[in-house]
Protein backbone atom coordinates (compact mmCIF):
# COMPACT_ATOMS: atom_id res chain seq x y z
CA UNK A 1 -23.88 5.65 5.10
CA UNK A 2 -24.12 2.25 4.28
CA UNK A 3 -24.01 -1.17 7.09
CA UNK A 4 -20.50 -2.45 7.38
CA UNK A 5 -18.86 -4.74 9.12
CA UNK A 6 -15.47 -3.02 10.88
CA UNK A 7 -12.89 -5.37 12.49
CA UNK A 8 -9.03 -4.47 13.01
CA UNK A 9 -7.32 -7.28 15.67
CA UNK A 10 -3.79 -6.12 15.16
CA UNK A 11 -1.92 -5.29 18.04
CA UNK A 12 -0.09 -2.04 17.29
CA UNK A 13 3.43 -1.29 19.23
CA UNK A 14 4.88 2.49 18.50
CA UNK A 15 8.12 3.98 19.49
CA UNK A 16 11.70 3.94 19.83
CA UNK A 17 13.67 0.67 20.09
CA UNK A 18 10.26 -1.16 19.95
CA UNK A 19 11.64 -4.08 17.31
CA UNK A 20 14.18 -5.15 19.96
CA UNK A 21 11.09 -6.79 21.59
CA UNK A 22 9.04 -8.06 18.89
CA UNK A 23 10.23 -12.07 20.08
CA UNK A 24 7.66 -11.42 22.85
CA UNK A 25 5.19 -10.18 20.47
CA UNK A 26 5.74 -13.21 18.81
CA UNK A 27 5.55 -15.65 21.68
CA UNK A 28 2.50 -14.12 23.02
CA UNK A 29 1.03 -15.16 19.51
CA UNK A 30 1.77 -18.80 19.96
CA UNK A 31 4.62 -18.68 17.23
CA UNK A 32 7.28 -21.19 18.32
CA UNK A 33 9.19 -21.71 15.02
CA UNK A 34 8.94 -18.52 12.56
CA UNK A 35 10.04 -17.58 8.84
CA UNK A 36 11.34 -13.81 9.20
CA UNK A 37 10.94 -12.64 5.17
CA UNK A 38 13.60 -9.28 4.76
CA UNK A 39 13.78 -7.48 1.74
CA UNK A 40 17.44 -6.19 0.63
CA UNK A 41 20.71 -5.48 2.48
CA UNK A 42 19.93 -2.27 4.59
CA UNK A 43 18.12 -4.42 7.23
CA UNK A 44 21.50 -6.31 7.42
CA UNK A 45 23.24 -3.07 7.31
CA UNK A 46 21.46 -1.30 9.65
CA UNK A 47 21.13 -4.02 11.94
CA UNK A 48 17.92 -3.98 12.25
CA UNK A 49 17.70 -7.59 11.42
CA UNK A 50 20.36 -8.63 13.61
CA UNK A 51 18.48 -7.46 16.23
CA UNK A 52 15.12 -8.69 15.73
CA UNK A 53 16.78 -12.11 15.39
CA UNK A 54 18.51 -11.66 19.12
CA UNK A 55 14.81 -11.00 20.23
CA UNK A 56 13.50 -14.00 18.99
CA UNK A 57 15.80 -16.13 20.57
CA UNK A 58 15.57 -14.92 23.61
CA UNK A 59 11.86 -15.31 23.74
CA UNK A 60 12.88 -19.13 22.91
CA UNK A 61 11.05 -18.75 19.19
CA UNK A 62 13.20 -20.50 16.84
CA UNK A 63 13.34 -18.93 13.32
CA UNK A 64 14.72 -19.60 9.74
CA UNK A 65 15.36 -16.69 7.51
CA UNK A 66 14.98 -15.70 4.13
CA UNK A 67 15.87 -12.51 2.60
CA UNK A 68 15.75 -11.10 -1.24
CA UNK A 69 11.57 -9.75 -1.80
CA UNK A 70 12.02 -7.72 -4.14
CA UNK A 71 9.80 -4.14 -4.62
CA UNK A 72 6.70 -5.49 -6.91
CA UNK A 73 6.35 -9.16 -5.07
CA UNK A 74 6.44 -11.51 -7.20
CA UNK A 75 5.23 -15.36 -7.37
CA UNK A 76 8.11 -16.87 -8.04
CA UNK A 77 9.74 -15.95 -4.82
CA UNK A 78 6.27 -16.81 -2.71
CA UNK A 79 6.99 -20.14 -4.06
CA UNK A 80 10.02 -20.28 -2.89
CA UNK A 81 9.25 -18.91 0.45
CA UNK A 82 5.96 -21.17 0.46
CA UNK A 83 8.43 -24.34 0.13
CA UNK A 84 11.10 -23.21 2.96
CA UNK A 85 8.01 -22.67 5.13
CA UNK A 86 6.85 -25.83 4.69
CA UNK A 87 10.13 -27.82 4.89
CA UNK A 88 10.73 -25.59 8.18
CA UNK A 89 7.45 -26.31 9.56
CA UNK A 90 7.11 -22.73 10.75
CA UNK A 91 3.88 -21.66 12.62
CA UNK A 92 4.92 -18.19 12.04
CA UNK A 93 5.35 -15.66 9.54
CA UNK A 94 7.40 -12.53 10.65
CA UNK A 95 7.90 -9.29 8.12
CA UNK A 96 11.02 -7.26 8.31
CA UNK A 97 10.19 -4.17 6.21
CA UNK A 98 8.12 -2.48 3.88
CA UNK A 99 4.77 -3.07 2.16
CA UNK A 100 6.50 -5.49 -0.57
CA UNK A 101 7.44 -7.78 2.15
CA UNK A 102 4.56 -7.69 4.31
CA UNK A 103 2.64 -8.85 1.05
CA UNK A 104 4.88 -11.64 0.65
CA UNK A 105 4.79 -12.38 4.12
CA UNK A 106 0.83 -12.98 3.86
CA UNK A 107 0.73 -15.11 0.46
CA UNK A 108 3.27 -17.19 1.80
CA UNK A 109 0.55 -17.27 5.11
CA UNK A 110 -1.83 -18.01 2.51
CA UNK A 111 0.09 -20.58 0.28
CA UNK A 112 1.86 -22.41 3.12
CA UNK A 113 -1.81 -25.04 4.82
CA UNK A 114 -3.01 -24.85 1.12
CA UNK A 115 -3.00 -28.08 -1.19
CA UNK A 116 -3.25 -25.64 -4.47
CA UNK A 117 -1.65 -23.07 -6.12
CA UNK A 118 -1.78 -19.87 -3.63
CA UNK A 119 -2.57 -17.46 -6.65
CA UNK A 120 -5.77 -19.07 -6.69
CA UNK A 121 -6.64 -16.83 -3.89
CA UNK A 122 -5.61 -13.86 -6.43
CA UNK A 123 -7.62 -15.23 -9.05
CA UNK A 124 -11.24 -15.20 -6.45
CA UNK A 125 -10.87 -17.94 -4.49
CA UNK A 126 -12.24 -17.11 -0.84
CA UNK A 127 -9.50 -17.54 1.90
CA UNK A 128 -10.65 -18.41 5.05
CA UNK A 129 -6.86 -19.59 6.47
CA UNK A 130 -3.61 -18.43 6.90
CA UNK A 131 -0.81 -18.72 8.92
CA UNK A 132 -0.43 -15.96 11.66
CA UNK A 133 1.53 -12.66 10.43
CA UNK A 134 3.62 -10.09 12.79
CA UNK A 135 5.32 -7.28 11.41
CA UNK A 136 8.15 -5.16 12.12
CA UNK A 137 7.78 -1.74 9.76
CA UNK A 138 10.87 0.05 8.15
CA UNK A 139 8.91 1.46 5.53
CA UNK A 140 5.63 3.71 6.07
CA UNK A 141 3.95 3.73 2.93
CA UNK A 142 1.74 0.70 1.86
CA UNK A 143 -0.24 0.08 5.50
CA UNK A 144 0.08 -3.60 4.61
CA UNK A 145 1.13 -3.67 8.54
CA UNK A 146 -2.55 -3.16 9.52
CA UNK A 147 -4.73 -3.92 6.53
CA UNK A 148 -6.30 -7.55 5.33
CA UNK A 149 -4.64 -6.95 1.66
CA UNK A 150 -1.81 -8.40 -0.29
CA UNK A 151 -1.04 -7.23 -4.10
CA UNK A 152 1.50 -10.08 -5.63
CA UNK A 153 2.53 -9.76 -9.31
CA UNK A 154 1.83 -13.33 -11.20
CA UNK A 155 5.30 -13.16 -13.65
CA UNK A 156 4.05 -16.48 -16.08
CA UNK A 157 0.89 -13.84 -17.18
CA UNK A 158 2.64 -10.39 -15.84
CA UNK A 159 -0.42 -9.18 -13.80
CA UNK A 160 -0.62 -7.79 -10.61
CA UNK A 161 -3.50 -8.17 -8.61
CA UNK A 162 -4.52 -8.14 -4.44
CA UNK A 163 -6.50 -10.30 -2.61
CA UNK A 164 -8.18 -9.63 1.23
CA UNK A 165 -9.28 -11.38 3.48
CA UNK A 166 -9.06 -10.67 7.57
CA UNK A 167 -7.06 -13.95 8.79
CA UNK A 168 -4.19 -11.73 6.91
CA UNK A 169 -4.23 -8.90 8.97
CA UNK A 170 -1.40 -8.81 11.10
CA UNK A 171 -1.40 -10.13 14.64
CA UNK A 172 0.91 -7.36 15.92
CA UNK A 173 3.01 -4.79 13.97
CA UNK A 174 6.16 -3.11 15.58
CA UNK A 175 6.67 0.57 14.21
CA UNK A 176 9.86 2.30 15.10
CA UNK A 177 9.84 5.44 13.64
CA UNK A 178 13.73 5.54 13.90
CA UNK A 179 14.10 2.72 11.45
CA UNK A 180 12.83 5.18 8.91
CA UNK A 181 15.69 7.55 8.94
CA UNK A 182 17.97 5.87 6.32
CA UNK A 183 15.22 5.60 3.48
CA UNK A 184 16.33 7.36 0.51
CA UNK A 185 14.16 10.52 -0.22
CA UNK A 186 12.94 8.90 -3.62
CA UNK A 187 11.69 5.79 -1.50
CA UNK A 188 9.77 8.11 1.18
CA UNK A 189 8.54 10.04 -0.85
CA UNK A 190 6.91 7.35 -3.13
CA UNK A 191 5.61 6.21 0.46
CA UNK A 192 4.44 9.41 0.81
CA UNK A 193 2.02 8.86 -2.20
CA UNK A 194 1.29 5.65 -1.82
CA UNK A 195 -0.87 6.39 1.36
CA UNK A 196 -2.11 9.28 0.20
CA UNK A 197 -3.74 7.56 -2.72
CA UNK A 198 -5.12 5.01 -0.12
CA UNK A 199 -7.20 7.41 0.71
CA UNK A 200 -8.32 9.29 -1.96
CA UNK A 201 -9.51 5.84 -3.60
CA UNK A 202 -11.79 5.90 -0.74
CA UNK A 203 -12.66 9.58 -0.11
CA UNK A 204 -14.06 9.17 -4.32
CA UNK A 205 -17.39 7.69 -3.27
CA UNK A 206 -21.03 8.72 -4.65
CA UNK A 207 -22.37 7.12 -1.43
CA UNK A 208 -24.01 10.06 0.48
CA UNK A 209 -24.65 11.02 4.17
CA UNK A 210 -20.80 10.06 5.18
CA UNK A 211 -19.68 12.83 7.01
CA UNK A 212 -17.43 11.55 9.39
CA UNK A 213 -15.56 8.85 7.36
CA UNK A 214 -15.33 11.84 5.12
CA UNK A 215 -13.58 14.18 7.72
CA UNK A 216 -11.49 11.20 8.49
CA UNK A 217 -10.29 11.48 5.22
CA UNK A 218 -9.77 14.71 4.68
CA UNK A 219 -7.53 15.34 8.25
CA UNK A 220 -4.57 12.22 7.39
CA UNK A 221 -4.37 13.78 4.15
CA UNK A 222 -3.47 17.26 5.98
CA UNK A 223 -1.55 14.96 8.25
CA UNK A 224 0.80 13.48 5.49
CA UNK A 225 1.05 16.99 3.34
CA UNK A 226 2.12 18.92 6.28
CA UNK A 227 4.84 16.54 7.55
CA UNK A 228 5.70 15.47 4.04
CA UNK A 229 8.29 18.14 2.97
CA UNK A 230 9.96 18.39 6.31
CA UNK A 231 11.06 14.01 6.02
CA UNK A 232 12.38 14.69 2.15
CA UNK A 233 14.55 17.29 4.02
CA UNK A 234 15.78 15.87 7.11
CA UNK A 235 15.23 12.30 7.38
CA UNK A 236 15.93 11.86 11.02
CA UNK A 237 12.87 14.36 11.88
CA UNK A 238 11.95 11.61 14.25
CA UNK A 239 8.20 13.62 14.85
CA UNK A 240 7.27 13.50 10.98
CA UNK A 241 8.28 10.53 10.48
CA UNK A 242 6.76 9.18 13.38
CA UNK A 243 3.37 11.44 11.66
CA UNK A 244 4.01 9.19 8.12
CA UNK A 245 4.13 5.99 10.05
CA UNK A 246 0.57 6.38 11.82
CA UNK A 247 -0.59 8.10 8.75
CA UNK A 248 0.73 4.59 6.49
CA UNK A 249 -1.19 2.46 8.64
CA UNK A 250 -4.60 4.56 9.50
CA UNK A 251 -4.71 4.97 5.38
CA UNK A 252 -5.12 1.67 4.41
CA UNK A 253 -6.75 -0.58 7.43
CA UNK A 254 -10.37 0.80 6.21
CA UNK A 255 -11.09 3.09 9.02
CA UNK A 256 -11.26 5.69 6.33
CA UNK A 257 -13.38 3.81 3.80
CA UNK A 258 -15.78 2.28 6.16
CA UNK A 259 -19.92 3.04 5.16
CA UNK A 260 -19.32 3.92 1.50
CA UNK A 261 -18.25 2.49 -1.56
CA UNK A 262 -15.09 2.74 -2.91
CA UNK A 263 -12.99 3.06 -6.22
CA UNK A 264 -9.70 1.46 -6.58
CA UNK A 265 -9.58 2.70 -10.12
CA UNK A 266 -6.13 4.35 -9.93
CA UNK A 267 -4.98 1.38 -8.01
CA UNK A 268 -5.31 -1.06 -11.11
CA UNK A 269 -4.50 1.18 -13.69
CA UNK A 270 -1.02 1.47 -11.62
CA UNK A 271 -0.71 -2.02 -10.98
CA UNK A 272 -0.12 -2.81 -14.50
CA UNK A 273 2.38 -0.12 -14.93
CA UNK A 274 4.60 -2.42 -12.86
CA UNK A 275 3.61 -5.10 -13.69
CA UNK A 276 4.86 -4.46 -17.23
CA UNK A 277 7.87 -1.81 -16.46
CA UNK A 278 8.53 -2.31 -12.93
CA UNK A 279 7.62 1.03 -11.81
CA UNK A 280 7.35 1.70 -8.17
CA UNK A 281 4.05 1.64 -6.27
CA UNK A 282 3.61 4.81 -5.45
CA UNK A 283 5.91 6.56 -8.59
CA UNK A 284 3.30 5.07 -10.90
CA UNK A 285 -0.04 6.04 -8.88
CA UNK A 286 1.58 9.76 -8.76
CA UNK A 287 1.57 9.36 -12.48
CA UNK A 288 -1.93 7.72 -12.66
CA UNK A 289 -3.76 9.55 -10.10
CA UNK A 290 -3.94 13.54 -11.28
CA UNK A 291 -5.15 12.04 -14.71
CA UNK A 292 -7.69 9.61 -13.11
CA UNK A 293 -8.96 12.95 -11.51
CA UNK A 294 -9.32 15.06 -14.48
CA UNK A 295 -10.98 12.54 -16.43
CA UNK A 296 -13.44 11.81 -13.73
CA UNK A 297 -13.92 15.34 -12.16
CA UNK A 298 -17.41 16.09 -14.14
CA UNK A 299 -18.73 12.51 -12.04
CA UNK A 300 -19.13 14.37 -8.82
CA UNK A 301 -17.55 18.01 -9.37
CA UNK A 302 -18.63 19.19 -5.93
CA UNK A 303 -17.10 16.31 -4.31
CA UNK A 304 -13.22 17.44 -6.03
CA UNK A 305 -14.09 21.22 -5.02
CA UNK A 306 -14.35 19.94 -1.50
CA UNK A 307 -11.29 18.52 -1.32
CA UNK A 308 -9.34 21.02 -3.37
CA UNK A 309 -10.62 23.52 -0.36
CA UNK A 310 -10.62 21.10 2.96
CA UNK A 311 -6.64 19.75 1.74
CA UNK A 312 -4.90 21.51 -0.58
CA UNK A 313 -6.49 25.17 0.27
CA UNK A 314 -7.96 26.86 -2.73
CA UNK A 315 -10.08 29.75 -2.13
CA UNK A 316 -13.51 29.07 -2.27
CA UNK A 317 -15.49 30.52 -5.13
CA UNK A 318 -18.76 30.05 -7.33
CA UNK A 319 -16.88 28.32 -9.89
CA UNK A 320 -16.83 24.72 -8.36
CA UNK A 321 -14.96 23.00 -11.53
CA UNK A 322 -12.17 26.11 -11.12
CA UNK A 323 -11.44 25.18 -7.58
CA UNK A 324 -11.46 21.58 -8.59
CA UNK A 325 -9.17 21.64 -11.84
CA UNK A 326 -6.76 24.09 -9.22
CA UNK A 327 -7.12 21.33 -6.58
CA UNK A 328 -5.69 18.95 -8.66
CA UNK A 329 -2.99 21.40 -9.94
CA UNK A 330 -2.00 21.56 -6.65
CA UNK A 331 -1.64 18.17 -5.94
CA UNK A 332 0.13 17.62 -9.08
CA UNK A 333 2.51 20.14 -7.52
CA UNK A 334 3.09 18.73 -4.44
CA UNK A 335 3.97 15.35 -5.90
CA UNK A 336 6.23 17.17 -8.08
CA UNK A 337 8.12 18.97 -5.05
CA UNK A 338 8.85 15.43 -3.61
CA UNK A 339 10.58 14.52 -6.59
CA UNK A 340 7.99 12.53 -8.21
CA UNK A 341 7.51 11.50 -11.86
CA UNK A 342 3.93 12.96 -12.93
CA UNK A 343 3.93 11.73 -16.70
CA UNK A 344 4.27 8.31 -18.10
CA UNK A 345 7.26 9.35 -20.15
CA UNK A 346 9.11 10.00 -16.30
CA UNK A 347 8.92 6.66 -16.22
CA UNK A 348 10.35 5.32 -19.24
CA UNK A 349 6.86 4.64 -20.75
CA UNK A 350 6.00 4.59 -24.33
CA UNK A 351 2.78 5.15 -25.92
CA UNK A 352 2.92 2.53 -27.85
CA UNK A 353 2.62 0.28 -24.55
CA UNK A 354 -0.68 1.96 -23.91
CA UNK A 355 -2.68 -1.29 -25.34
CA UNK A 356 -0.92 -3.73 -23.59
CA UNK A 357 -1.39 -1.93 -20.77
CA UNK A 358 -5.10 -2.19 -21.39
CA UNK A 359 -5.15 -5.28 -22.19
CA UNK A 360 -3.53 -6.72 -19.13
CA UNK A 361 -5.85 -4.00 -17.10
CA UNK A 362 -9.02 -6.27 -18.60
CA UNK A 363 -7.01 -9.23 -18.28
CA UNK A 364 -6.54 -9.03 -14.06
CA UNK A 365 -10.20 -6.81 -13.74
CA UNK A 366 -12.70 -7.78 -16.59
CA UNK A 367 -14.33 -5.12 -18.37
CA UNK A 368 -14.56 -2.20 -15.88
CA UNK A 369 -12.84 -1.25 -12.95
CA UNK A 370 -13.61 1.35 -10.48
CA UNK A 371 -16.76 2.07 -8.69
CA UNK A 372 -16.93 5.95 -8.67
CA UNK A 373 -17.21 5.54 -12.21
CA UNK A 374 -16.85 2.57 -13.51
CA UNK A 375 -13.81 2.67 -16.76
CA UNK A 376 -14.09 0.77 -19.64
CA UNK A 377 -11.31 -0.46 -21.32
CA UNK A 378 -11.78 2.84 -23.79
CA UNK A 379 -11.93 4.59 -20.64
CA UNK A 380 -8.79 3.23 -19.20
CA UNK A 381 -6.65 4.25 -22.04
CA UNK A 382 -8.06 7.63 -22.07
CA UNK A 383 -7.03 8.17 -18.79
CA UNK A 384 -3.35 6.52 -19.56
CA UNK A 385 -3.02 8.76 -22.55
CA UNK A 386 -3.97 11.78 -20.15
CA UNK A 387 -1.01 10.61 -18.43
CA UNK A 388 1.64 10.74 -20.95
């Protein structure tokens, strides 16, 4: 196990009706004028929204809205946002919704007390400041609600890269389970793979002696596969859902990863698949992810056996690759089950995009990415021609 340095300040509020009180989570934070960011029209449908905005104002927090983040963030909009912050002078940033618009929530955090251009903190710059975050979930899938990271797609140079740093975690997040139930089944179930893959980008270490983080690991995985099927079919199964939404968040705030090093491979091949076509998060690392696996099983073939056995229950045996090749058959499986795409061509992909896919990979990355092994640009389209 290696030293590491652990810290998670959010403030975590779980159950029903929860978001009718997040204007005292807010207040408590000091936030006296906020910008609530809102994706689409089902938090105005649902009123969801309308509700959170009724909380606010009776916790005396005034608030200006701004709705339209698209899925895939993009900079043009965190300009936009950045500049109706600013005129505002908000102290606040409040998400209402998924993953895509808790990212935007934290650039705009990011780009809203900084002189510069705020994808300079996407392009290595350090950030040490931010405006304070809260979150109200509706989506369980990217664990942006308890995690230091932000992914934004820069649309001048169509790249999509993440930056970290720990002033973004969120002050609070609000998870109501029940404001889960009117996701479509496509949408969960691309949550559904999203967190899974946070994990398995940090379960694929060659850092030894990690038992428990391993463990960790292994049992949300379980978690998420054995509650997975039963939200595709009912929706309102308020348990399993309630199962994804811890699941989301316990993937992706490094409790799992801490003491090792960890790959993030799949991640950026993924990235760049919408970056360039739009595809959704967690579509495009179902695609990525079983053919990152096969190409990288003979790095640590003991280490794929063990999960094949510990998660997706193959029979143990002498032949370690055999369990390991049937693991990730059987993940490949599930995925499909959900209704996933599990080729490139599922997503309207050509082959002949397979070098500008590179090409923007080493563009956002430099010349490898990854850490349990590290790809090469050769590499990279291997493993994106596996995928077709």
């Amino acid at each position: 196990m290696e030293n590491f340095t652990f810290q998670s300040p959010t403030q975590f509020i779980f159950g029903s009706d929860t978001h009718k009180r997040v204007g005292k989570y807010v207040a408590q934070c000091g936030g006296k004028r906020a910008l609530v960011l809102y994706g689409g029209g089902s938090v105005l449908r649902s009123g969801v929204l309308h509700e959170v905005l009724d909380s606010l104002d009776a916790a005396g927090v005034d608030c200006v809205t701004l709705g339209g983040v698209q899925p895939n963030p993009g900079s043009s909009f965190v300009y936009q946002a950045i500049e109706a912050a600013r005129e505002a002078q908000v102290d606040f940033l409040l998400a209402v919704g998924g993953g895509s618009v808790i990212d935007t929530a934290k650039a705009v955090a990011l780009g809203t007390p900084y002189a510069g251009d705020f994808l300079d903190f996407f392009r290595g710059k350090p950030a040490t400041e931010a405006l304070p975050v809260g979150v109200v979930l509706t989506i369980p899938a990217a664990g942006s609600e308890g995690s230091p990271n932000t992914v934004i797609t820069d649309e001048e140079n169509k790249i999509k890269k993440g930056t970290k740093a720990d002033c973004l975690r969120p002050r609070f997040a609000v998870l109501n389970p029940e404001l889960t139930f009117t996701l479509p089944k496509y949408q969960s179930a691309c949550g559904i793979s999203d967190m899974m893959s946070h994990i398995l980008e940090r379960y694929f270490t060659k850092t030894p002696d990690n038992a428990v983080t391993d463990r960790m690991c292994e049992a949300v995985l379980l978690a998420v596969k054995d509650v997975a099927m039963r939200v595709i079919i009912d929706s309102e199964d308020y348990q399993a859902q309630a199962a994804l939404m811890w699941a989301g968040m316990l993937a992706h705030n490094n409790i799992c990863g801490v003491g090792r090093e960890q790959d993030w491979a799949s991640h950026a091949l993924a990235h760049q698949l919408s970056a360039l076509f739009d595809s959704a998060h967690g579509a495009a690392l179902a695609v990525i992810f079983p053919a990152w696996m096969r190409y990288c099983l003979d790095e640590d073939v003991e280490r794929f056996a063990r999960l094949a056995a510990n998660v997706w229950e193959v029979p143990a045996g002498d032949d370690k690759r055999q369990m390991a090749l049937a693991g990730i058959e059987r993940y490949q499986e599930f995925l499909r089950g959900l209704g996933l795409p599990t080729k490139l061509e599922h997503l309207d992909v050509p082959e002949e995009a397979i070098p500008q896919l590179v090409e923007l990979l080493v563009a956002a990355n430099g010349p490898t990415v990854g850490n349990f092994k590290k790809l090469t640009a050769a590499d990279a389209e291997a493993i994106y021609r596996l995928a077709l």
